[in-house]
Protein backbone atom coordinates (compact mmCIF):
# COMPACT_ATOMS: atom_id res chain seq x y z
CA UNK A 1 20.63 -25.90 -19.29
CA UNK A 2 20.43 -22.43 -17.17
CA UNK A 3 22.55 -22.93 -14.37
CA UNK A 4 20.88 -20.43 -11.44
CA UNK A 5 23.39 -19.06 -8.29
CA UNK A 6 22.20 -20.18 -5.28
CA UNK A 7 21.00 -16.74 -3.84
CA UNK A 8 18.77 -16.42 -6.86
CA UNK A 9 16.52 -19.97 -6.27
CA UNK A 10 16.25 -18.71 -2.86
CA UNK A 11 15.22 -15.04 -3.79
CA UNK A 12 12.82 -16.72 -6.47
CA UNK A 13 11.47 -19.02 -3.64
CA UNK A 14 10.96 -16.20 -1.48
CA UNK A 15 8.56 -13.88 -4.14
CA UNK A 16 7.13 -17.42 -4.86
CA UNK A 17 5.87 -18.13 -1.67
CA UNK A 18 4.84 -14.32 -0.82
CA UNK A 19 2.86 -14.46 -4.03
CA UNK A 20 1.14 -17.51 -2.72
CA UNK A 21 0.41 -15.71 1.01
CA UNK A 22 -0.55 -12.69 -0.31
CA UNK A 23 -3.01 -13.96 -2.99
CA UNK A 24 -4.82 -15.87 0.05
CA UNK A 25 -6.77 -13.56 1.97
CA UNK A 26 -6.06 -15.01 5.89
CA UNK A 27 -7.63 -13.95 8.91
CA UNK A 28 -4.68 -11.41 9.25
CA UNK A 29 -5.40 -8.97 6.06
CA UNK A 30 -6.69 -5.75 6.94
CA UNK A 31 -10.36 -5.25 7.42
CA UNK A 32 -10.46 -1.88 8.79
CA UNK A 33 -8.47 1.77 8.18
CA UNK A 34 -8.21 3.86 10.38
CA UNK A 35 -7.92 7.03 8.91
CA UNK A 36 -6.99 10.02 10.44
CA UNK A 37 -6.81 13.64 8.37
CA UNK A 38 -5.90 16.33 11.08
CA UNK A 39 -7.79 16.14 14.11
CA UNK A 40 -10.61 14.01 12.55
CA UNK A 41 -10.21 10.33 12.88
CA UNK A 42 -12.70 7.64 11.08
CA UNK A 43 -12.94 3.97 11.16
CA UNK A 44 -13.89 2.37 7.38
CA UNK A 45 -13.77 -1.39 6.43
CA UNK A 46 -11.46 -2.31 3.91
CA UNK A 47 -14.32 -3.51 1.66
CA UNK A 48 -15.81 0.09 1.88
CA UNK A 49 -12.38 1.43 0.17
CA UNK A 50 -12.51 -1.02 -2.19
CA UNK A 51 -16.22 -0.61 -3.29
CA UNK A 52 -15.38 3.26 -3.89
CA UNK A 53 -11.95 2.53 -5.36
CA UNK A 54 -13.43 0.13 -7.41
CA UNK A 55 -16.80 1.48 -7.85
CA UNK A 56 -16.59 5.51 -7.24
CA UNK A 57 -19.53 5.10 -4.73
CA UNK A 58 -19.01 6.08 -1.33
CA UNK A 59 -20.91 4.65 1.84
CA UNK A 60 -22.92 7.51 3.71
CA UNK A 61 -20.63 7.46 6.80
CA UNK A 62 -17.77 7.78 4.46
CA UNK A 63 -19.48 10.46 2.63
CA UNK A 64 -19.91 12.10 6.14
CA UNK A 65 -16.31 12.22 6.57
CA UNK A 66 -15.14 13.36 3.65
CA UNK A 67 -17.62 16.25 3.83
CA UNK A 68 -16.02 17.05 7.16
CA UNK A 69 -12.40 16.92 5.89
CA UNK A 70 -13.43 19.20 2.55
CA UNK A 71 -12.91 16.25 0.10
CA UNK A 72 -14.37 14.36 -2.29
CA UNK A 73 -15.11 10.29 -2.48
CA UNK A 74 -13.73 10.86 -6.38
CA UNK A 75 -10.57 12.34 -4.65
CA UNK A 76 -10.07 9.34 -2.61
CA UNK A 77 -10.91 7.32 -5.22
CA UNK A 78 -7.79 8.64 -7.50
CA UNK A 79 -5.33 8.37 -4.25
CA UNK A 80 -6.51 4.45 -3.53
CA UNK A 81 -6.17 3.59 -7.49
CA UNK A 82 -2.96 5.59 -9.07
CA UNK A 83 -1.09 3.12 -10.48
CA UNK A 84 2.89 2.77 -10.36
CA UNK A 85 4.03 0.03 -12.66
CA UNK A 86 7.00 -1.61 -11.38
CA UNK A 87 9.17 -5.29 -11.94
CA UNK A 88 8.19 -6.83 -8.33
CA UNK A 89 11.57 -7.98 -8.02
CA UNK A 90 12.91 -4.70 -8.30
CA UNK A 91 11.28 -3.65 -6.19
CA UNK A 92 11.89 -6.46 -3.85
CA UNK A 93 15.39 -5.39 -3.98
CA UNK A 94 14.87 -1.57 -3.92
CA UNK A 95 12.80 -1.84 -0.61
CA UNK A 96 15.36 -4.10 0.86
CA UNK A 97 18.54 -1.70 -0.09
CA UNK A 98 19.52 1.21 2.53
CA UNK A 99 17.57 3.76 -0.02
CA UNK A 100 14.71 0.98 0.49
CA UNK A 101 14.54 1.01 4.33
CA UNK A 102 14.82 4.75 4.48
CA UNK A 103 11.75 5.19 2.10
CA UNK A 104 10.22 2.07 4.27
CA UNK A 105 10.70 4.29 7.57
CA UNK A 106 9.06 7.69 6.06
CA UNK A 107 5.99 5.73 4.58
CA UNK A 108 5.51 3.93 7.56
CA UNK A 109 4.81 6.93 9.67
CA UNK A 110 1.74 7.18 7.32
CA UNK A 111 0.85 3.94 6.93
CA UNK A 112 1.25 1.80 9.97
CA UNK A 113 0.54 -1.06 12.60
CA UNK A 114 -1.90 0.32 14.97
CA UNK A 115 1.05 -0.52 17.65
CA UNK A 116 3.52 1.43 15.37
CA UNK A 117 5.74 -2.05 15.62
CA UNK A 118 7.12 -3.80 12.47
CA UNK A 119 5.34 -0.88 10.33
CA UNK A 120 8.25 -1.24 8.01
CA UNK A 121 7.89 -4.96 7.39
CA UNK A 122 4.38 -5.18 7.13
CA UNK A 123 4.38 -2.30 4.65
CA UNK A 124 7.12 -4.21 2.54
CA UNK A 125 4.59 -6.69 2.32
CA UNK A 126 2.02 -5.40 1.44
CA UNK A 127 3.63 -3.13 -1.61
CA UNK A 128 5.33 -6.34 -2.51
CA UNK A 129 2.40 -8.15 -2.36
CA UNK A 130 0.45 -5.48 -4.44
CA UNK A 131 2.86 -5.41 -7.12
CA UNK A 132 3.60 -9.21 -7.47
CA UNK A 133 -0.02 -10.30 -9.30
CA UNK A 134 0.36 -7.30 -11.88
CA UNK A 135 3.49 -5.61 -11.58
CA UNK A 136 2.17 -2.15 -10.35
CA UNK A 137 1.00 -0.98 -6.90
CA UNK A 138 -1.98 0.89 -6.00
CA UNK A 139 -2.87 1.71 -2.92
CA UNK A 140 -6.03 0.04 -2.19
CA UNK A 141 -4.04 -3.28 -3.17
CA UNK A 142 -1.46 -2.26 -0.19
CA UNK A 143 -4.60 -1.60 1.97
CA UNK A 144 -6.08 -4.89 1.49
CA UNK A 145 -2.88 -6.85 1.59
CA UNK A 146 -1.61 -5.38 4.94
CA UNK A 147 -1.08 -8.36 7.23
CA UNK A 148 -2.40 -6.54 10.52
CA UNK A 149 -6.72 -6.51 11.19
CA UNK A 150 -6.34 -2.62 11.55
CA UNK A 151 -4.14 -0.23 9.47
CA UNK A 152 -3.54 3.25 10.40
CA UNK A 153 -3.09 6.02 7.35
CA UNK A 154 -2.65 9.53 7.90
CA UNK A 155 -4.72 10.77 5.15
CA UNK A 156 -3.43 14.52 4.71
CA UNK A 157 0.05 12.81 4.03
CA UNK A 158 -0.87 10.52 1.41
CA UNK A 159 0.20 12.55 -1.80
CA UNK A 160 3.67 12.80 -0.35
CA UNK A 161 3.76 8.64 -0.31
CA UNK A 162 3.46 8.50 -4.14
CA UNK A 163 5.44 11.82 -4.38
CA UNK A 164 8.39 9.80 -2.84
CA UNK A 165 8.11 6.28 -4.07
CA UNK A 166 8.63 8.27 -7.39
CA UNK A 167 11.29 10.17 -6.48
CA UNK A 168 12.97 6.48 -4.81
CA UNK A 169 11.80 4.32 -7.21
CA UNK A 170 11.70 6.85 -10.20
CA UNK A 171 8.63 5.46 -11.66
CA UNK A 172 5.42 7.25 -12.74
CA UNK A 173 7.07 10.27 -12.96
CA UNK A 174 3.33 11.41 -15.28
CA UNK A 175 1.74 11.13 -11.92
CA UNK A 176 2.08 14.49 -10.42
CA UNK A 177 2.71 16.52 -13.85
């Protein structure tokens, strides 16, 4: 018999029951970004980003943006669906170290509560939550697992997310060869 340390049932618990929240889509997952890239700010429903992340077809209005901020829906599309494999409890325990927090507090300036309050923790979250059904994260899966109704990215800063998670995390380093 495998006798388990106390702090380990209670870590297992813990990704056990965030697996089980995050898998059920409540009332408080995202349903709109708010995306802002420079000056230019647009509203898009979650389910447009995932249709185009999932589908490479954009919605008009979205295609109006993009047109207005010189990119393409294929360039958005690569940004919501790089993948960075990862062991979720790793990561667990990377995002909850000092290191963790620190690379918690830069993200969150990009990604964030539309009050800017508990950015950090709902981002933990929702990467957690991203990488515990598969064991990578991608960004649409952060999207739609962020526990607010509205999530704020700053879109010309969105390279630098995966840019540091790698350097952090020092996974997918074929990402930005």
């Amino acid at each position: 018999m495998v006798k388990l340390k106390f702090r380990d049932c209670v870590f297992s618990t813990f990704l056990a029951s965030l697996a089980v929240c995050c898998s059920i889509r409540s009332a408080e997952a995202a349903e709109s970004v708010i995306i802002n890239y420079g000056i230019l700010q647009q509203s898009v429903s979650v389910s447009e980003l995932s249709d185009l992340a999932r589908n490479g077809e954009a919605t008009s209005s979205l295609n109006r943006y993009l047109k207005r901020v010189n990119r393409e829906p294929n360039d958005l599309q690569e940004i919501l669906t790089k993948k960075i494999k990862i062991d979720p409890i790793v990561l667990s325990k990377t995002l909850n170290s000092l290191p963790g927090e620190m690379l918690l507090e830069g993200v969150s300036e990009v990604i964030r509560t539309p009050s800017r309050r508990a950015s950090r923790q709902s981002l933990r979250a929702a990467i957690v939550g991203s990488a515990l059904s598969d064991g990578e994260i991608q960004l649409i899966e952060v999207i739609e697992n962020y526990p607010t109704q509205q999530v704020y990215v700053e879109g010309d800063r969105l390279v630098q997310i995966y840019k540091q998670l790698d350097r952090v995390l020092g996974v997918g380093r074929f990402l930005f060869n």
